[in-house]
C-alpha atoms as a PDB file:
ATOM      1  CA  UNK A   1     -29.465 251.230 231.825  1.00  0.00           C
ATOM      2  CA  UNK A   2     -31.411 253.118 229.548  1.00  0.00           C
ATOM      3  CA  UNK A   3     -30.353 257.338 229.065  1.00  0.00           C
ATOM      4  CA  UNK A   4     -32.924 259.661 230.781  1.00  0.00           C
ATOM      5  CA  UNK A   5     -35.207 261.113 228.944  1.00  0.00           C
ATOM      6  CA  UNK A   6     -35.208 264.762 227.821  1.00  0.00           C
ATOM      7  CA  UNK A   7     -36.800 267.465 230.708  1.00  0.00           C
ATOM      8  CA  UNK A   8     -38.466 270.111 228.661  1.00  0.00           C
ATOM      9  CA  UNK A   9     -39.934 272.849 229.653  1.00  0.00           C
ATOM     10  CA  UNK A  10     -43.049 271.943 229.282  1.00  0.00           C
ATOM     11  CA  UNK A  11     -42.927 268.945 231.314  1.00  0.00           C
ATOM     12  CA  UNK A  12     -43.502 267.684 234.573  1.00  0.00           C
ATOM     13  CA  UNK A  13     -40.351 265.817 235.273  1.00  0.00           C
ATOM     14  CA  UNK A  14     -38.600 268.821 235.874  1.00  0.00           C
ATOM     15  CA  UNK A  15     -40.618 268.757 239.382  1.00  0.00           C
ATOM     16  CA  UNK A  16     -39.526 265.642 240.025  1.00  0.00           C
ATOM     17  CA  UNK A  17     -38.151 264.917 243.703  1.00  0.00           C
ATOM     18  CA  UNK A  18     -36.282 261.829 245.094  1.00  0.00           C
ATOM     19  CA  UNK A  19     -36.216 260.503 248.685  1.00  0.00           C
ATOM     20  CA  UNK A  20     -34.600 257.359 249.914  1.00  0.00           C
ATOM     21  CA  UNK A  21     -32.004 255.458 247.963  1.00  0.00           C
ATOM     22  CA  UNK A  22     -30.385 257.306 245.356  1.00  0.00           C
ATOM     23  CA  UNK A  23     -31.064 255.840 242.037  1.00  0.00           C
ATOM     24  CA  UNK A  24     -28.152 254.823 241.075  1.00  0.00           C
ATOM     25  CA  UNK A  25     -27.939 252.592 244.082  1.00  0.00           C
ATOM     26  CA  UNK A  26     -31.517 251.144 242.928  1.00  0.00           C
ATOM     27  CA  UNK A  27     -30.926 247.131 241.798  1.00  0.00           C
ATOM     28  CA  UNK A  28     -33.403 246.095 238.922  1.00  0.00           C
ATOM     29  CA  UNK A  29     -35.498 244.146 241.642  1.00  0.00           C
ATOM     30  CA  UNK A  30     -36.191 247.592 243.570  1.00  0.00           C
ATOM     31  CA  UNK A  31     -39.408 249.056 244.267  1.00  0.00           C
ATOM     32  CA  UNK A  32     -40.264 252.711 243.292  1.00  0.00           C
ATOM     33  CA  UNK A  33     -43.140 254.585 244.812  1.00  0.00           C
ATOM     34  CA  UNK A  34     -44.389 257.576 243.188  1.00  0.00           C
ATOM     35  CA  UNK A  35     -46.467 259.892 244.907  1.00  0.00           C
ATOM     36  CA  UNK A  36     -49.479 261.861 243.158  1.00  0.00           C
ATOM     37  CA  UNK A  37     -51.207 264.794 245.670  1.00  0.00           C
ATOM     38  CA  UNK A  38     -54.943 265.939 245.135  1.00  0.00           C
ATOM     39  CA  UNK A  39     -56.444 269.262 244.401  1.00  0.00           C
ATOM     40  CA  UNK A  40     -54.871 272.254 245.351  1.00  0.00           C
ATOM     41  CA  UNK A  41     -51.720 270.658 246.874  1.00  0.00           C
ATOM     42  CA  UNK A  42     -48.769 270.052 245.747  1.00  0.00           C
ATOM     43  CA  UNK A  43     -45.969 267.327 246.548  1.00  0.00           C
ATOM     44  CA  UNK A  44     -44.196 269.121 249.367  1.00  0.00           C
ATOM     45  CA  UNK A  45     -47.058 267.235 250.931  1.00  0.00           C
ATOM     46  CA  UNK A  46     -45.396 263.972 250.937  1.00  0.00           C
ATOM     47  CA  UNK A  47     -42.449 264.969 252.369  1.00  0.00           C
ATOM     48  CA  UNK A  48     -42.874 263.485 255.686  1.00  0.00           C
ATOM     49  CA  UNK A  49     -44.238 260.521 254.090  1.00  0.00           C
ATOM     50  CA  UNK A  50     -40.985 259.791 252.440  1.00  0.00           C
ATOM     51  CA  UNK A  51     -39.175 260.900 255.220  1.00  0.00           C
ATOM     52  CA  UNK A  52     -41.494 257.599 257.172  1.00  0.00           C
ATOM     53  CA  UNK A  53     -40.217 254.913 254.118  1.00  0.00           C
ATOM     54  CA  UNK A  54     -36.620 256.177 254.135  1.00  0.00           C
ATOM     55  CA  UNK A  55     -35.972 252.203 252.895  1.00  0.00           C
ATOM     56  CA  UNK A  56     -37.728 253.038 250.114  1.00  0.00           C
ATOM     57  CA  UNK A  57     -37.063 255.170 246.362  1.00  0.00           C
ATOM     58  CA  UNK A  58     -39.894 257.467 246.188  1.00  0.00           C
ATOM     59  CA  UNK A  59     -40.419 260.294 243.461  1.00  0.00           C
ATOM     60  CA  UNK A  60     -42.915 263.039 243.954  1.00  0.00           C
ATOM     61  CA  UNK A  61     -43.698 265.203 241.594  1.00  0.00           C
ATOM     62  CA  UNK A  62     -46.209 268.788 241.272  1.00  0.00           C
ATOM     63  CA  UNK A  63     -48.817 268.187 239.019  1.00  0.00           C
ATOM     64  CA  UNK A  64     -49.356 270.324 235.770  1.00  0.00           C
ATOM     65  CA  UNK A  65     -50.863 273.419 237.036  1.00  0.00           C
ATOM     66  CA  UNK A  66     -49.319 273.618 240.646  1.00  0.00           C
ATOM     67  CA  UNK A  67     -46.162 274.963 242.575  1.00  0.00           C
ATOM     68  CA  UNK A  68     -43.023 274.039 240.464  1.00  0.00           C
ATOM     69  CA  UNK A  69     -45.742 273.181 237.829  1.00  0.00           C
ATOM     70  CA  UNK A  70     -47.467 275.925 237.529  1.00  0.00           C
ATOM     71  CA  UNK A  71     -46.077 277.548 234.432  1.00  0.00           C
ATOM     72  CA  UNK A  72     -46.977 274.568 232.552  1.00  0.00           C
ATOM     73  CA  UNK A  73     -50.277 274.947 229.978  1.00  0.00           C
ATOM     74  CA  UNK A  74     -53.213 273.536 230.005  1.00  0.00           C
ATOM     75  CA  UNK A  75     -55.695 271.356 229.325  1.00  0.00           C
ATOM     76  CA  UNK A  76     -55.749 270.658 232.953  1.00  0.00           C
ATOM     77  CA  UNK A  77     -58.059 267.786 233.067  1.00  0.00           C
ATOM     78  CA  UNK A  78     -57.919 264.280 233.834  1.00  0.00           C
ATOM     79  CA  UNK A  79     -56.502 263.333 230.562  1.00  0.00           C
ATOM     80  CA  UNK A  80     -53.796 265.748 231.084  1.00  0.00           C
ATOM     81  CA  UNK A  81     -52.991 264.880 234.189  1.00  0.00           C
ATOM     82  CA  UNK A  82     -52.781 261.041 233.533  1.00  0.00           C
ATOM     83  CA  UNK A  83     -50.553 261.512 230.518  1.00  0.00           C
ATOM     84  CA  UNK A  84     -48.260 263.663 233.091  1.00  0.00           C
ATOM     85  CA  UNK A  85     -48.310 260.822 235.419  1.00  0.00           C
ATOM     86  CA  UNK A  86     -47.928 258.150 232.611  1.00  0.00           C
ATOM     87  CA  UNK A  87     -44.776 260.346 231.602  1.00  0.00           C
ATOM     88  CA  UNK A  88     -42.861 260.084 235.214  1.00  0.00           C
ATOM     89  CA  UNK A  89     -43.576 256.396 235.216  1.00  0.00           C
ATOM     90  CA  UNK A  90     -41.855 256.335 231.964  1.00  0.00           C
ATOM     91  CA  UNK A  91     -38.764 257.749 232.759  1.00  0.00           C
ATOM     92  CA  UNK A  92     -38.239 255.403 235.214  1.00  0.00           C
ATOM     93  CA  UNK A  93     -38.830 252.094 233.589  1.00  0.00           C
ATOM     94  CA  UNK A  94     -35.739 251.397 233.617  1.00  0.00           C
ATOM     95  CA  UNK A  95     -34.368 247.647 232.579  1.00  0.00           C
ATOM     96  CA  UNK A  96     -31.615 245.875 234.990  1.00  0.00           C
ATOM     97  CA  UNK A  97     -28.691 243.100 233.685  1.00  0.00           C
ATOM     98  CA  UNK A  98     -31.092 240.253 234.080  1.00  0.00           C
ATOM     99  CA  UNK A  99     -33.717 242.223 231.976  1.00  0.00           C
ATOM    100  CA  UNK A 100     -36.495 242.710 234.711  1.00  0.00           C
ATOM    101  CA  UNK A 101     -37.716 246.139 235.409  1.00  0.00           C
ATOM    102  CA  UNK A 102     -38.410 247.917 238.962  1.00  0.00           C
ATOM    103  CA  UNK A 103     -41.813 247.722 240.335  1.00  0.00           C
ATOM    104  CA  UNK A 104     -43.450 250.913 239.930  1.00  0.00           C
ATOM    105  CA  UNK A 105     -46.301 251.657 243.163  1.00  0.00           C
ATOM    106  CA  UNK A 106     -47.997 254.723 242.905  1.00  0.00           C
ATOM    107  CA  UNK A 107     -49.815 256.112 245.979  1.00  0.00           C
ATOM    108  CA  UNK A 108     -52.231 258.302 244.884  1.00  0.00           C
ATOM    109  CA  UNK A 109     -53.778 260.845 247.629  1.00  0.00           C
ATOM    110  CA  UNK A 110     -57.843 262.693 246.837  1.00  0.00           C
ATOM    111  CA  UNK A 111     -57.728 263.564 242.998  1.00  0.00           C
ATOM    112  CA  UNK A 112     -54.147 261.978 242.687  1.00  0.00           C
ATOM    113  CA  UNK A 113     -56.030 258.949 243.430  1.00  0.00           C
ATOM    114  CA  UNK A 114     -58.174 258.842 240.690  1.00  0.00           C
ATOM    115  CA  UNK A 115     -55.348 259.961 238.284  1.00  0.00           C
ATOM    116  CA  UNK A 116     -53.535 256.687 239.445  1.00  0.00           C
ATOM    117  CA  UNK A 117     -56.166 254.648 238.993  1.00  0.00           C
ATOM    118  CA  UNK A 118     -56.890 256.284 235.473  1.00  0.00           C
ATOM    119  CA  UNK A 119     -53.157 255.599 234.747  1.00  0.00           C
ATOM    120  CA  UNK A 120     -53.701 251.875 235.809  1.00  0.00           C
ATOM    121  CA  UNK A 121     -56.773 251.173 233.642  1.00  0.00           C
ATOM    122  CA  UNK A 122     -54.451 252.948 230.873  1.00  0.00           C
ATOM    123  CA  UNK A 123     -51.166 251.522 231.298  1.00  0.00           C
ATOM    124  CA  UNK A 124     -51.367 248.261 233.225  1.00  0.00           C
ATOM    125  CA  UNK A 125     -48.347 247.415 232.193  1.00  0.00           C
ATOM    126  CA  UNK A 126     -46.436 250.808 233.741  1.00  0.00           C
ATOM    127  CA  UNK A 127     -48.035 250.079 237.412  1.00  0.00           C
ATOM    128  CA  UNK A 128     -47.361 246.925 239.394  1.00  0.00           C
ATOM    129  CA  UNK A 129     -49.306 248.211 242.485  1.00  0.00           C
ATOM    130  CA  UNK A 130     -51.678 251.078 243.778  1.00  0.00           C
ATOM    131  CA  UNK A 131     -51.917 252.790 247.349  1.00  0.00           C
ATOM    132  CA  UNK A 132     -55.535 255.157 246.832  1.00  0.00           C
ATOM    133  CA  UNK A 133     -56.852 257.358 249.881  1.00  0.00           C
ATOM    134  CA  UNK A 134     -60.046 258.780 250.121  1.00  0.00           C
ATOM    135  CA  UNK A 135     -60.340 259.702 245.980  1.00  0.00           C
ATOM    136  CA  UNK A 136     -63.525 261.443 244.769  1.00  0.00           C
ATOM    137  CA  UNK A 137     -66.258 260.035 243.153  1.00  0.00           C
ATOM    138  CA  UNK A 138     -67.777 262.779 242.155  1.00  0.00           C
ATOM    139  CA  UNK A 139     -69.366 261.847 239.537  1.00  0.00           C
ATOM    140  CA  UNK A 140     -71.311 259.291 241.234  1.00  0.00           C
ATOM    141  CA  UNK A 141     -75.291 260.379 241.595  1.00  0.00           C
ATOM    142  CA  UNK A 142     -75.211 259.756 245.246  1.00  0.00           C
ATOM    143  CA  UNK A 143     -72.244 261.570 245.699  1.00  0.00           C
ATOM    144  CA  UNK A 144     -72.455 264.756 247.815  1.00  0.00           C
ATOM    145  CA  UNK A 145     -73.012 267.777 246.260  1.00  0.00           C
ATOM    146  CA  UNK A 146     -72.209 269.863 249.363  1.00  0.00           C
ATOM    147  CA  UNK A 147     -68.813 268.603 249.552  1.00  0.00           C
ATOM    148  CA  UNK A 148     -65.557 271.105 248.923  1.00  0.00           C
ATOM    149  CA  UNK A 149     -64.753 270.144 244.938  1.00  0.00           C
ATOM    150  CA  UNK A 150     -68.961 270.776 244.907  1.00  0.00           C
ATOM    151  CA  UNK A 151     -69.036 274.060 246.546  1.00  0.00           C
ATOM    152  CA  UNK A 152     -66.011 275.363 245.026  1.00  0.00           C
ATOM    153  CA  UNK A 153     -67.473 274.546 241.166  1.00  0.00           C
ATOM    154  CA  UNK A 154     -70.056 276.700 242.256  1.00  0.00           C
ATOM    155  CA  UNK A 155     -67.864 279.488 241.344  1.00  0.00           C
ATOM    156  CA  UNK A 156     -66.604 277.970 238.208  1.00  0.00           C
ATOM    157  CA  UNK A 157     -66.890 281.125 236.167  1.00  0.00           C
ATOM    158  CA  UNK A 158     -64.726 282.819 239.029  1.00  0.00           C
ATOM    159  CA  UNK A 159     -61.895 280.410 239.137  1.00  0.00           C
ATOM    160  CA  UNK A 160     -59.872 282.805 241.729  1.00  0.00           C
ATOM    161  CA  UNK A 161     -62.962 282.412 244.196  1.00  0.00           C
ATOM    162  CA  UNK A 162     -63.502 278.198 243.786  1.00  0.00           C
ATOM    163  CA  UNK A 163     -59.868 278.014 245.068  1.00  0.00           C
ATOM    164  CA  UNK A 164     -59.882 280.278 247.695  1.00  0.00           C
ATOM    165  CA  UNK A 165     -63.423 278.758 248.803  1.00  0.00           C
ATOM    166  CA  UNK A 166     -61.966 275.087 248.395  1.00  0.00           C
ATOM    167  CA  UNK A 167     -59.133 275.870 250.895  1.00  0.00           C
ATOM    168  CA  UNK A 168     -61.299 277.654 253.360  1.00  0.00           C
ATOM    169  CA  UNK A 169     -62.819 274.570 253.240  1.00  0.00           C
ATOM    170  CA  UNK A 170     -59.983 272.250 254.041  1.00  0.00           C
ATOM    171  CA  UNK A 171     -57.351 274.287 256.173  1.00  0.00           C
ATOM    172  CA  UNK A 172     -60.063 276.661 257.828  1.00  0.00           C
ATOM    173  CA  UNK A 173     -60.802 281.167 257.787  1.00  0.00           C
ATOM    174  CA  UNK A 174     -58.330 281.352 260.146  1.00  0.00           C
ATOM    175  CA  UNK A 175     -55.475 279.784 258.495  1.00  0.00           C
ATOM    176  CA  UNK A 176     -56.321 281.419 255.064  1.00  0.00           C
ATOM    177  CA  UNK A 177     -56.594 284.503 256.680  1.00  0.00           C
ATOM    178  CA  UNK A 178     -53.022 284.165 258.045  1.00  0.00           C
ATOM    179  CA  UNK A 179     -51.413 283.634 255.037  1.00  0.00           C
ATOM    180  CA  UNK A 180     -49.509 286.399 252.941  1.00  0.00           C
ATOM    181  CA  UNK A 181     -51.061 288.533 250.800  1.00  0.00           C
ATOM    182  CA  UNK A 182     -48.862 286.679 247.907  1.00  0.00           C
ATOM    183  CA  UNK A 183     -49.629 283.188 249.164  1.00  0.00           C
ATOM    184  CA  UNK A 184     -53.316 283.909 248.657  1.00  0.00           C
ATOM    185  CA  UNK A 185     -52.665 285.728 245.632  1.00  0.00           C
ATOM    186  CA  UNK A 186     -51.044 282.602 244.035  1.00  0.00           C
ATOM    187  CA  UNK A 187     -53.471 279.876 245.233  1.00  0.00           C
ATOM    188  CA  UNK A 188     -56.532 282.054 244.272  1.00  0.00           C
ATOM    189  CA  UNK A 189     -54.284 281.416 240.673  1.00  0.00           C
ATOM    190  CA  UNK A 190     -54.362 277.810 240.827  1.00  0.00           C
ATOM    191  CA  UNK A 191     -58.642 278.314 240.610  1.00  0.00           C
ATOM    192  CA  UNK A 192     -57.968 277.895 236.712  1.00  0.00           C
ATOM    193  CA  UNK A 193     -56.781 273.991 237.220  1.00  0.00           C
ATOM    194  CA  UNK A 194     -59.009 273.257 240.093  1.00  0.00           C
ATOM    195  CA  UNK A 195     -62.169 274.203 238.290  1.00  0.00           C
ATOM    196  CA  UNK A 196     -60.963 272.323 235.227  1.00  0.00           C
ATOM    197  CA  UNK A 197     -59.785 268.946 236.781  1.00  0.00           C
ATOM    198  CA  UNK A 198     -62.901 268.641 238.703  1.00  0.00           C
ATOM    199  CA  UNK A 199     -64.970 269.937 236.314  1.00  0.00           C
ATOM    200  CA  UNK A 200     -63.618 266.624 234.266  1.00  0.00           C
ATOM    201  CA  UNK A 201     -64.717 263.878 236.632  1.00  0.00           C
ATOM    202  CA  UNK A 202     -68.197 265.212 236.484  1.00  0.00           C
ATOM    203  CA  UNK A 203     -68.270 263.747 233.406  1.00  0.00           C
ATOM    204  CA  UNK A 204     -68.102 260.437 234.161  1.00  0.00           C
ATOM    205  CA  UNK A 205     -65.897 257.718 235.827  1.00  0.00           C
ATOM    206  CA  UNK A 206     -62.337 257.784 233.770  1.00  0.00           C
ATOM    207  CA  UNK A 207     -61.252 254.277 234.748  1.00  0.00           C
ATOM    208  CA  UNK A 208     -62.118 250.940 233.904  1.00  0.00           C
ATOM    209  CA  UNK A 209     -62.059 248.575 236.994  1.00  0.00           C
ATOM    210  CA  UNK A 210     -61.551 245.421 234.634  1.00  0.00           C
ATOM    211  CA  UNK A 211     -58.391 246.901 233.347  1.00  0.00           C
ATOM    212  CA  UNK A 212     -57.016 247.770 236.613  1.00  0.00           C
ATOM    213  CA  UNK A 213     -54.331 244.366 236.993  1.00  0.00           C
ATOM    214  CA  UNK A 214     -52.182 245.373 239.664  1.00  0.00           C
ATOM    215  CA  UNK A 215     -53.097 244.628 243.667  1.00  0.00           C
ATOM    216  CA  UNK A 216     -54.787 248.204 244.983  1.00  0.00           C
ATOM    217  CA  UNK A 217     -54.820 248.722 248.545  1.00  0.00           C
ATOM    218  CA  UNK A 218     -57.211 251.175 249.840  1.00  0.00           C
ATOM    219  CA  UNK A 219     -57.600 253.897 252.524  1.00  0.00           C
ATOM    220  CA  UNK A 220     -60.146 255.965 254.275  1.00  0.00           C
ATOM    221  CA  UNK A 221     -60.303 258.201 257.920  1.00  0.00           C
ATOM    222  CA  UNK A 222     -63.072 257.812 260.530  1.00  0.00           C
ATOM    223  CA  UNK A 223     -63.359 261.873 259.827  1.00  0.00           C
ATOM    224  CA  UNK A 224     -64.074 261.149 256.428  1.00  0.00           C
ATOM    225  CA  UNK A 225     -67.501 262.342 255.457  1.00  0.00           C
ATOM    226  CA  UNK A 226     -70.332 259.596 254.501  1.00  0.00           C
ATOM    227  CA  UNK A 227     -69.821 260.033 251.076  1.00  0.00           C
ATOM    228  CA  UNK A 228     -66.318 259.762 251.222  1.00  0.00           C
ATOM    229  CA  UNK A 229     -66.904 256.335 253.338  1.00  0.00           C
ATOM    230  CA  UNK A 230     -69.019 254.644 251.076  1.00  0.00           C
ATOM    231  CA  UNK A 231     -66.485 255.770 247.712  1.00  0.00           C
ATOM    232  CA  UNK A 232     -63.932 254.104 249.359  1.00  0.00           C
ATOM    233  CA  UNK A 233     -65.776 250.925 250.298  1.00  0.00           C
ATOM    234  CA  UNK A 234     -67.149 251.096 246.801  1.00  0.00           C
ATOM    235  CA  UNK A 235     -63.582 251.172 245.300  1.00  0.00           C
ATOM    236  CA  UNK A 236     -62.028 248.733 247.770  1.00  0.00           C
ATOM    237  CA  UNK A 237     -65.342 246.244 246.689  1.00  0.00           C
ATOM    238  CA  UNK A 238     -64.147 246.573 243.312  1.00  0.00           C
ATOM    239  CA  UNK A 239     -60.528 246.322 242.823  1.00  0.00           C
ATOM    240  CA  UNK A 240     -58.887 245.929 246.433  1.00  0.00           C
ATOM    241  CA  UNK A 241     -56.762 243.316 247.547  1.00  0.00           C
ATOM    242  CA  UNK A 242     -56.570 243.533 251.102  1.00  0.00           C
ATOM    243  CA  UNK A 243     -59.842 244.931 253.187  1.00  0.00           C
ATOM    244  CA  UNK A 244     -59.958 248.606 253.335  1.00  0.00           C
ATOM    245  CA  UNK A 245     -57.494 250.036 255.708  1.00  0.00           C
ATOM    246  CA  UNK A 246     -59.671 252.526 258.119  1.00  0.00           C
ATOM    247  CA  UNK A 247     -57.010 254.634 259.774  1.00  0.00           C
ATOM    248  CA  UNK A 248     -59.108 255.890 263.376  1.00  0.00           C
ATOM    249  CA  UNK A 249     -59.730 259.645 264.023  1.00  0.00           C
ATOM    250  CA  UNK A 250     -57.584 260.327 260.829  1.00  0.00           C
ATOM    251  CA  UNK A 251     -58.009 263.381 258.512  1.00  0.00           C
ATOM    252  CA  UNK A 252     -58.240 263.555 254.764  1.00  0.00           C
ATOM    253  CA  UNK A 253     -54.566 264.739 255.488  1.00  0.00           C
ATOM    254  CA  UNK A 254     -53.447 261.395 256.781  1.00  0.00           C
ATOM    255  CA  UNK A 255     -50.461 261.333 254.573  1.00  0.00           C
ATOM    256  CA  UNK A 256     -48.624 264.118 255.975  1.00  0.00           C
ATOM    257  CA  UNK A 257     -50.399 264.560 259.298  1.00  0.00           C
ATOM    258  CA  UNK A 258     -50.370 260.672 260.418  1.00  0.00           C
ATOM    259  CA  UNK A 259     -47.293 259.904 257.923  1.00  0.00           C
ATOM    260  CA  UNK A 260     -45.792 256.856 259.726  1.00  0.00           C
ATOM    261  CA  UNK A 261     -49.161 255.331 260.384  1.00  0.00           C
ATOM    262  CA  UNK A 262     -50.054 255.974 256.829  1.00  0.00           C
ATOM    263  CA  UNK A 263     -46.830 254.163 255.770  1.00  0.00           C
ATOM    264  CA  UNK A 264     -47.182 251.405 257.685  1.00  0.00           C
ATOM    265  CA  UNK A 265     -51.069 250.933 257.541  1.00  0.00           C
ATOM    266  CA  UNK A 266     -51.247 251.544 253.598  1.00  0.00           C
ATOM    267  CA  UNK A 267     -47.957 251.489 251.563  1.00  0.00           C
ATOM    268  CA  UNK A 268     -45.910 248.579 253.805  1.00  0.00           C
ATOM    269  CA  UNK A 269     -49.363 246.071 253.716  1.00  0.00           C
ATOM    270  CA  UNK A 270     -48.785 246.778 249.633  1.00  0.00           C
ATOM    271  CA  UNK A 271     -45.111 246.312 248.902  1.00  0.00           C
ATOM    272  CA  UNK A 272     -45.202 242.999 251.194  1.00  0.00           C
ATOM    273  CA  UNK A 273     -47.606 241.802 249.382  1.00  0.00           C
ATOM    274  CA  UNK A 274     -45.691 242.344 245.445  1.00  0.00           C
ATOM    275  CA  UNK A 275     -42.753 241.061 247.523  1.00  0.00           C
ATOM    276  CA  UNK A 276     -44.794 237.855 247.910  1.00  0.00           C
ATOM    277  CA  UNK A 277     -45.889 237.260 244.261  1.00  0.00           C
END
């Protein structure tokens, strides 16, 4: 087994968080799933996702920017945050007796979904499979421009205000105005990375469907907004391999509000099918 690399400071692995098998106890033919979260989240959100696939070695991890993250420097683009992702994928790649390496799934939840899928056009060869939920296409013509991401870039020049309006958005007044003084205080913070990640998919789509390999499942709620709908369809068109999963009356929180239907609906479907090829 190959040493572990180096945690710097600088560096996202030192966020990293296991669930499930420890990895020593992972054989060569195991499965990893890593676990990217979107925009103003951070992987705590996953927790009862993991808790729902306790038969299974996950890793999540808090993007650059965010929670244990959030001392690292920018850029915080979607560059940036592929190379991050790239990195973690890395530093498990590890190589068994028999010479044959884990399979690597990443589930990749709102903007983690499009940094998974940017890390599979990338790196095919890092990624043997691909869980995506409701991921923005924002830079799509058709694509709303009333949606949160939209209204918070509105305020671009006032990062502090984009994140506070993007969570209003998505948890509600009332639960923003419950929080701490100090919560607020460092979400309004994490403006700086939200403006600049979504900011960067305006600029055009950062992954190549040709040079996506792996099988991609993909999911979507019945709350999901129109636009969100027809992204997903779009992206299950292009590069799914099962029909997209609809989970009924579900959330763009799925993963930690529905986290056993999302695990068997979305990741389960996935690693029986690599178990198959």
């Amino acid at each position: 087994m190959a040493p572990d690399p180096p945690i710097g400071p600088l560096s996202v692995l030192a966020s990293v968080q296991e669930f499930g098998p420890t990895r020593d106890a992972v054989s060569s033919s195991a499965t990893r799933v890593v676990l990217v979260h979107g925009s103003m989240d951070r992987q705590g959100a996953f927790a009862r996702l993991c808790r729902s696939l306790t038969d299974v070695s996950c890793s999540t991890y808090d993007r650059r920017g965010y929670a244990r993250s959030r001392h690292l420097p920018g850029p915080f683009d979607i560059a940036a945050h592929t190379a991050d992702l790239i990195e973690v994928l890395e530093s498990f790649s590890t190589v068994g007796d028999r010479g044959a390496s884990a399979r690597r799934v990443v589930v990749g939840h709102s903007f983690g979904g499009v940094v998974a899928l940017t890390a599979a056009s990338r790196r095919p060869d890092l990624i043997d499979g691909l869980v995506i939920y409701e991921s923005p296409m924002s830079w799509e013509p058709w694509w709303s421009r009333n949606s949160g991401g939209a209204a918070a870039l509105e305020s671009a020049d006032r990062p502090e205000v984009a994140a506070e309006t993007f969570l209003r958005r998505f948890i509600g007044d009332e639960r923003w105005d419950r929080l701490p003084d100090r919560t607020r205080a460092l979400r309004r913070a994490e403006g700086v990375v939200l403006v600049e990640e979504l900011g960067s998919l305006r600029r055009g789509r950062p992954y190549d469907f040709d040079r996506i390999e792996c099988p991609v499942v993909v999911g979507v709620g019945t709350r999901a907004r129109e636009h969100m709908q027809r992204g997903s369809r779009l992206l299950a068109d292009e590069c799914g391999s099962l029909p997209l999963v609809v989970l009924d009356g579900a959330h763009h929180n799925a993963h930690s509000s529905r986290p056993a239907e999302f695990a068997d609906r979305l990741v389960r479907p996935l690693l029986d099918l690599l178990q198959r090829r």
